[in-house]
N, C-alpha and C. Protein backbone atom coordinates (compact mmCIF):
# COMPACT_ATOMS: atom_id res chain seq x y z
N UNK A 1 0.84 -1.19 0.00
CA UNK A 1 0.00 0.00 0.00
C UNK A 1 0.88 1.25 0.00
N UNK A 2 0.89 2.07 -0.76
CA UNK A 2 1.44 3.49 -1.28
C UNK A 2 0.93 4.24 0.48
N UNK A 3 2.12 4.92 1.25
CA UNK A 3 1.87 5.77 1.79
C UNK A 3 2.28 7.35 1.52
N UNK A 4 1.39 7.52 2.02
CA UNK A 4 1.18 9.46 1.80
C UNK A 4 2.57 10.22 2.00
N UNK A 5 3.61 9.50 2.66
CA UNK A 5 4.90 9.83 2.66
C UNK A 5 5.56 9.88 1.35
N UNK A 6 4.71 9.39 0.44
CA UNK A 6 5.24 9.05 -1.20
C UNK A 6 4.86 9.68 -2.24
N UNK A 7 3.79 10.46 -1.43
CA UNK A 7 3.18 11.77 -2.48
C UNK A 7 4.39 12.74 -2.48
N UNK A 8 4.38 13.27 -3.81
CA UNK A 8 5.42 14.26 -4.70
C UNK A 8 4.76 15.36 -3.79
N UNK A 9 3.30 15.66 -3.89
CA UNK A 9 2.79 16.96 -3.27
C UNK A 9 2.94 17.20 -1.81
N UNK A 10 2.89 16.35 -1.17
CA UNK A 10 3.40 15.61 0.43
C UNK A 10 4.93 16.18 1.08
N UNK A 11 5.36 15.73 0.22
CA UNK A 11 6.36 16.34 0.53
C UNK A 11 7.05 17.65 0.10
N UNK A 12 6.66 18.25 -1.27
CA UNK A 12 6.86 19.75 -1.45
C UNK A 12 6.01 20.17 -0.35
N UNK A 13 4.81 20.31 0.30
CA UNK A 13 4.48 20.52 0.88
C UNK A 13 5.27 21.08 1.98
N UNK A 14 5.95 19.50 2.83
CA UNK A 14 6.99 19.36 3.83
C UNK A 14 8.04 20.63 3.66
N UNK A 15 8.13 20.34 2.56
CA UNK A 15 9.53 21.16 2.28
C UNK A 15 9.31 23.04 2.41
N UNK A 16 7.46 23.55 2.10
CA UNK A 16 7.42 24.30 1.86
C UNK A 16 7.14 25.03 3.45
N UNK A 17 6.68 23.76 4.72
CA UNK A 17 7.19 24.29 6.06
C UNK A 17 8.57 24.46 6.32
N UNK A 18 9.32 23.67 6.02
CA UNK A 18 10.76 23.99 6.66
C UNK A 18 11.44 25.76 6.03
N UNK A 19 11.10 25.80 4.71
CA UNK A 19 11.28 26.40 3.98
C UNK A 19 11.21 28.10 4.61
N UNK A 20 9.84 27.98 5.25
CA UNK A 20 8.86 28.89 6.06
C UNK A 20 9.39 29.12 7.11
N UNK A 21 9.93 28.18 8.08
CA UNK A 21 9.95 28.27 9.10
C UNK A 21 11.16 28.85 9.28
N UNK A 22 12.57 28.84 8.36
CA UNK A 22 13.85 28.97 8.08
C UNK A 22 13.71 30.83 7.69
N UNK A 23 12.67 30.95 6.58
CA UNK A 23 12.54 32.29 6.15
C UNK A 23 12.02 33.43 7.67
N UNK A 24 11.41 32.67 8.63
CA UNK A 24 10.01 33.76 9.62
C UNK A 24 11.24 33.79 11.00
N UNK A 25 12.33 33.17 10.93
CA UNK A 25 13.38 33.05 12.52
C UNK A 25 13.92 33.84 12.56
N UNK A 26 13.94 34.92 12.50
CA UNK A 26 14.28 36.52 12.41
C UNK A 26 13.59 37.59 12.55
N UNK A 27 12.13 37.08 12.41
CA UNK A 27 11.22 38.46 12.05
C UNK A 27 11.36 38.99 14.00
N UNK A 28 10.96 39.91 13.33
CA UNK A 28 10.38 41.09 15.11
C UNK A 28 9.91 40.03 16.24
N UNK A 29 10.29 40.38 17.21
CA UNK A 29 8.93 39.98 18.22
C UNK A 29 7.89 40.46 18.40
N UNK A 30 7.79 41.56 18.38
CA UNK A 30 6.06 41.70 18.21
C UNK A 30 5.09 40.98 16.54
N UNK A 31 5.51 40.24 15.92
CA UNK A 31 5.04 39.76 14.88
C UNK A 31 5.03 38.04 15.53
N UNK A 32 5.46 37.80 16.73
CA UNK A 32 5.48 36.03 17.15
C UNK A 32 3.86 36.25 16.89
N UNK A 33 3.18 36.43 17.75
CA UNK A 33 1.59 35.93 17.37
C UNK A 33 0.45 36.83 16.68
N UNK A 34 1.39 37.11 15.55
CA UNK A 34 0.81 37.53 14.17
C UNK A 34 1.07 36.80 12.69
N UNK A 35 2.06 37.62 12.15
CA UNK A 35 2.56 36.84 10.94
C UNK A 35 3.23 35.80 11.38
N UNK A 36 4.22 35.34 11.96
CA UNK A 36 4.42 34.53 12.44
C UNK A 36 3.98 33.27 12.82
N UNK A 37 2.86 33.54 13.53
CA UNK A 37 2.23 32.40 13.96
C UNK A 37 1.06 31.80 12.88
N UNK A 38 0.60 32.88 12.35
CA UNK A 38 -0.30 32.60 11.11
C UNK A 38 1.00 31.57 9.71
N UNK A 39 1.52 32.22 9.60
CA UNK A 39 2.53 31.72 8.60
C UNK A 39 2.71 30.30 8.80
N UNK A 40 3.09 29.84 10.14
CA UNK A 40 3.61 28.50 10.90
C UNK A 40 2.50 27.56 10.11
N UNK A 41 0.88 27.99 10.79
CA UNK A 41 -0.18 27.39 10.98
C UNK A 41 -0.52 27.05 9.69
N UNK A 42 -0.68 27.67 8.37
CA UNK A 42 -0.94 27.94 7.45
C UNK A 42 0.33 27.06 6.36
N UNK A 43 1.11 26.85 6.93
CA UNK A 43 2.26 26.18 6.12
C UNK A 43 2.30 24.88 6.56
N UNK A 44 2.24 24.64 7.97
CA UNK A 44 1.96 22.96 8.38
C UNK A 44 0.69 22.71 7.67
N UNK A 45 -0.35 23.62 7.66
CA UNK A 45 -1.65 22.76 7.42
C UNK A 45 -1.70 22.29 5.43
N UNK A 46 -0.62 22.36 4.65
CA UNK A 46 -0.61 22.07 3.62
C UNK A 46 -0.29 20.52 3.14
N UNK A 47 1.00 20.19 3.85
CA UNK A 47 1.18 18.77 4.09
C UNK A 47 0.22 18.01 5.00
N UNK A 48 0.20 18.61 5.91
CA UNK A 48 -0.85 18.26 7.54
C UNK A 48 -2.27 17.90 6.70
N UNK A 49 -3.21 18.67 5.82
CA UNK A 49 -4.19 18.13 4.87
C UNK A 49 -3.85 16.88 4.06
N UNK A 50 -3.13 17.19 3.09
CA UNK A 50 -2.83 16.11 2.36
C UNK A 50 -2.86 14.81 3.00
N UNK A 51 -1.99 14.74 3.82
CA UNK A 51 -1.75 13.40 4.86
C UNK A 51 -3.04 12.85 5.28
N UNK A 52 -3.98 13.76 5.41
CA UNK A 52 -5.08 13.55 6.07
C UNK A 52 -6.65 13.17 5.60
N UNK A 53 -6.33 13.94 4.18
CA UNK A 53 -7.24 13.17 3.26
C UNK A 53 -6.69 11.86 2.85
N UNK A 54 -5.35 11.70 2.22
CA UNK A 54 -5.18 10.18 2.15
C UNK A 54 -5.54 9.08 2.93
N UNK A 55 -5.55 9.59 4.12
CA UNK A 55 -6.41 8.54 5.18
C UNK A 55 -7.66 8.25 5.18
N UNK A 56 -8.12 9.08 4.46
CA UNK A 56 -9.71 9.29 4.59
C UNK A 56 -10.27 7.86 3.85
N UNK A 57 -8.97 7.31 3.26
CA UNK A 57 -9.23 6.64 2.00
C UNK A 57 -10.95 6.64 1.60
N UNK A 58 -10.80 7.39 0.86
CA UNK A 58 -12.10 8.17 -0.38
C UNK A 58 -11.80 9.22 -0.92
N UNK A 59 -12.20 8.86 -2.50
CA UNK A 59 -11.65 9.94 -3.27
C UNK A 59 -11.78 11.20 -2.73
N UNK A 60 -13.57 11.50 -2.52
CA UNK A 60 -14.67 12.27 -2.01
C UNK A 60 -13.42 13.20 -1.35
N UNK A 61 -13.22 12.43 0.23
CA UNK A 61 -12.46 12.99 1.38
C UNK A 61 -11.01 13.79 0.67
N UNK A 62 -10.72 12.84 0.11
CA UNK A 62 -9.38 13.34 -0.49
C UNK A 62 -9.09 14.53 -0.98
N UNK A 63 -10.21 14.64 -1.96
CA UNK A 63 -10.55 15.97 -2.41
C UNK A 63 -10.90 16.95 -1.76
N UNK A 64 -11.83 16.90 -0.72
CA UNK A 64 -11.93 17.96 0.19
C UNK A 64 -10.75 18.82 0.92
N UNK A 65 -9.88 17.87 1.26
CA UNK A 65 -8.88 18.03 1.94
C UNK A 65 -7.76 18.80 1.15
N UNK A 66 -7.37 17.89 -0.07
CA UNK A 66 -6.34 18.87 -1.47
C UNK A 66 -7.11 20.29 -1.60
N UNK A 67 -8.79 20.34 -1.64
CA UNK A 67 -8.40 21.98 -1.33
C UNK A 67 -8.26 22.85 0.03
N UNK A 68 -8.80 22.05 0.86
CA UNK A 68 -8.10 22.82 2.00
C UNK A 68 -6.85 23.21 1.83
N UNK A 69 -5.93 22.46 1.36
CA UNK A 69 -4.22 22.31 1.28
C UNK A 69 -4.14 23.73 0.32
N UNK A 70 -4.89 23.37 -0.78
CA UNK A 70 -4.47 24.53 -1.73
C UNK A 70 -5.23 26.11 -1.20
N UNK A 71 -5.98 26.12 -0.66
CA UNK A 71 -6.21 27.02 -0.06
C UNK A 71 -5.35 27.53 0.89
N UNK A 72 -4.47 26.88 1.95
CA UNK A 72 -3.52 26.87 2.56
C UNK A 72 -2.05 27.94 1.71
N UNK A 73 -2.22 27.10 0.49
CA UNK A 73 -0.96 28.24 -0.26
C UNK A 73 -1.04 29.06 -0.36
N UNK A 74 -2.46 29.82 -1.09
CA UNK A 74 -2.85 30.75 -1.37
C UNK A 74 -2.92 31.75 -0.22
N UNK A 75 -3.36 31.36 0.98
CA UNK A 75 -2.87 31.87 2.10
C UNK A 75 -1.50 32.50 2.29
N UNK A 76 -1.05 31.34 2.04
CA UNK A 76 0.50 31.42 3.03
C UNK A 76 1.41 32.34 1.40
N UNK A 77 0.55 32.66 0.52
CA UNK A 77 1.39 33.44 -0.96
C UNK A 77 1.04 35.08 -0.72
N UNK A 78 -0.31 34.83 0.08
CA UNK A 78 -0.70 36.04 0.48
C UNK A 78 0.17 36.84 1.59
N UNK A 79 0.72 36.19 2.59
CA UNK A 79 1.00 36.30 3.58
C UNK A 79 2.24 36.78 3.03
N UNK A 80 2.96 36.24 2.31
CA UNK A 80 4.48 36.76 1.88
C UNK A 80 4.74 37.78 1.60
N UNK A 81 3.26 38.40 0.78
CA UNK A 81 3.47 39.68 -0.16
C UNK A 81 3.26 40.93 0.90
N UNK A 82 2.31 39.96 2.27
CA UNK A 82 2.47 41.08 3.23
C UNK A 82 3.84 41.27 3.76
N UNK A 83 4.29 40.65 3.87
CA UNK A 83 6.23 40.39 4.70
C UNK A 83 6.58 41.31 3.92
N UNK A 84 6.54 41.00 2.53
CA UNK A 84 7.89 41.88 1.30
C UNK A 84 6.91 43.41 1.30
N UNK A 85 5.77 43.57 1.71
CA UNK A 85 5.53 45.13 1.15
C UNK A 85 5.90 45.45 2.70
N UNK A 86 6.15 45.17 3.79
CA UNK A 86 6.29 45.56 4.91
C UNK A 86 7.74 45.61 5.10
N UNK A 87 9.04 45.01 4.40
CA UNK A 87 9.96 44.85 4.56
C UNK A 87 10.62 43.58 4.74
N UNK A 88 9.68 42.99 5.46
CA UNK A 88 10.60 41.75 6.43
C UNK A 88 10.88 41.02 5.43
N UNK A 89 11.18 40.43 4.08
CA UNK A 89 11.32 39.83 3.24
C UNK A 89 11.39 40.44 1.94
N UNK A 90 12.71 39.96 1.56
CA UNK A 90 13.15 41.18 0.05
C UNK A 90 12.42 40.24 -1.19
N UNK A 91 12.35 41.01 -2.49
CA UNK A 91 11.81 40.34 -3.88
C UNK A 91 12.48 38.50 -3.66
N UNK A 92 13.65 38.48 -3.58
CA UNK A 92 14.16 37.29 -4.06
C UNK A 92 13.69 36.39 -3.01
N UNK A 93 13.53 36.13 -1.79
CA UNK A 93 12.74 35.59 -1.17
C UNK A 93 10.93 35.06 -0.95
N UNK A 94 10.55 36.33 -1.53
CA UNK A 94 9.34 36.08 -1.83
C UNK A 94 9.16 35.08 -3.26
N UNK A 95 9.37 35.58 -3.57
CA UNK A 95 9.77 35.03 -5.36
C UNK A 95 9.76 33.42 -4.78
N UNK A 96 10.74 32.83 -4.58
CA UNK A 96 12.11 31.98 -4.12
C UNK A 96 10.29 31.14 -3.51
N UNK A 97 9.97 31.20 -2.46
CA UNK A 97 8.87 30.66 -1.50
C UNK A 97 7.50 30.61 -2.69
N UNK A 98 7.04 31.81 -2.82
CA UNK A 98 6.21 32.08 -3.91
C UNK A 98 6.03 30.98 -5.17
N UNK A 99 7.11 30.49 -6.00
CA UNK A 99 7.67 29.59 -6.99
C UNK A 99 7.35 27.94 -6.42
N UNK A 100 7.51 27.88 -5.53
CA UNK A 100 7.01 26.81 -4.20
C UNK A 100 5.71 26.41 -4.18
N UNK A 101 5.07 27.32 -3.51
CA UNK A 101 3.53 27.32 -3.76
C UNK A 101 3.10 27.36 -5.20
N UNK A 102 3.65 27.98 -6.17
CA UNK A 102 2.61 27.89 -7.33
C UNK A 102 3.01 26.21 -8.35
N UNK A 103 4.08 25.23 -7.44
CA UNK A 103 4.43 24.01 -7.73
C UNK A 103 3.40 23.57 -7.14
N UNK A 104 3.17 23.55 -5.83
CA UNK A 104 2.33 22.46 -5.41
C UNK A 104 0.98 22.81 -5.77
N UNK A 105 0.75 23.69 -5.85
CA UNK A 105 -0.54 24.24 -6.58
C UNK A 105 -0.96 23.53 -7.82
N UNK A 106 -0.30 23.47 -8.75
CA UNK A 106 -0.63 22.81 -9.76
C UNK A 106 -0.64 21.01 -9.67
N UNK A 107 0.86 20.83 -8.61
CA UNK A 107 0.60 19.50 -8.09
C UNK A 107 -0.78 18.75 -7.24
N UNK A 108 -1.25 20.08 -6.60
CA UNK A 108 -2.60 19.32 -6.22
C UNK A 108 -3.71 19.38 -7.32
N UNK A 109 -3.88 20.63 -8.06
CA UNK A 109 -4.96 20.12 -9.34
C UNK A 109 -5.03 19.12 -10.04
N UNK A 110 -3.62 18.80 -10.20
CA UNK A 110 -2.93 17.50 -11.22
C UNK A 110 -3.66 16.28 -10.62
N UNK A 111 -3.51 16.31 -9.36
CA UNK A 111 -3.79 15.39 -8.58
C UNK A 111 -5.89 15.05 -8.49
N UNK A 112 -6.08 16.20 -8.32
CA UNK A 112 -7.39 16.23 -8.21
C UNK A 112 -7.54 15.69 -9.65
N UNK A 113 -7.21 16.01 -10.49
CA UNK A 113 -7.41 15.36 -11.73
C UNK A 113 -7.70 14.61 -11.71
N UNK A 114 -6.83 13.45 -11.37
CA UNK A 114 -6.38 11.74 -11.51
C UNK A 114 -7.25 11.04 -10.53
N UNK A 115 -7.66 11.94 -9.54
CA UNK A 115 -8.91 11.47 -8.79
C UNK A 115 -10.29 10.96 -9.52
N UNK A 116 -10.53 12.35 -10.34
CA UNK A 116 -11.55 12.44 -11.00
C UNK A 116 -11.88 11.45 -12.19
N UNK A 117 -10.73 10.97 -12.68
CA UNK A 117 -10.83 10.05 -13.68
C UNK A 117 -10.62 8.59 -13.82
């Protein structure tokens, strides 16, 4: 049986917390339970979905969950552009994270695809 550790999107995912978490270990302290903490929450819950619809085993579930996930990016793409117009994060960083999300993004449609058919 294929585990969810073996999804391509699963783990960009993974990669796109560490990624996050590496970029936000510097910001201000008064931003810990703001951007910060939103960012954290919002970047675990991309892999953290995925994982979680695969369990669901049903397509149905599955799907629900891939868009939670992708909703999650879109979040966490939003969130960046607040960092870089505020400072805390220059073009090439945003970019750099940004390029990230619009991978797994398409990796979960792809996916929803192959569900569907």
């Amino acid at each position: 049986m294929k585990k969810f550790k073996n999804l391509k999107i699963w783990n960009e995912g993974l990669n796109i917390v560490l990624d996050t978490y590496k970029l936000i270990i510097d910001f201000p302290e008064e931003e810990k339970f703001g951007l910060v903490s939103q960012m954290r929450r919002c970047s675990v819950s991309i892999p953290s979905n995925i994982a979680e619809g695969y369990g669901r085993n049903s397509d149905a579930e599955m799907n629900r969950f891939l868009n939670i996930a992708r909703g999650s990016t879109f979040e966490l793409e939003t969130q960046l552009i607040i960092c870089n117009k505020l400072d805390l994060i220059n073009e090439k960083e945003m970019h750099q994270l940004s390029g990230q999300l619009d991978i797994i993004q398409r990796g979960i449609t792809n996916f929803q695809k192959k569900l569907r058919n």
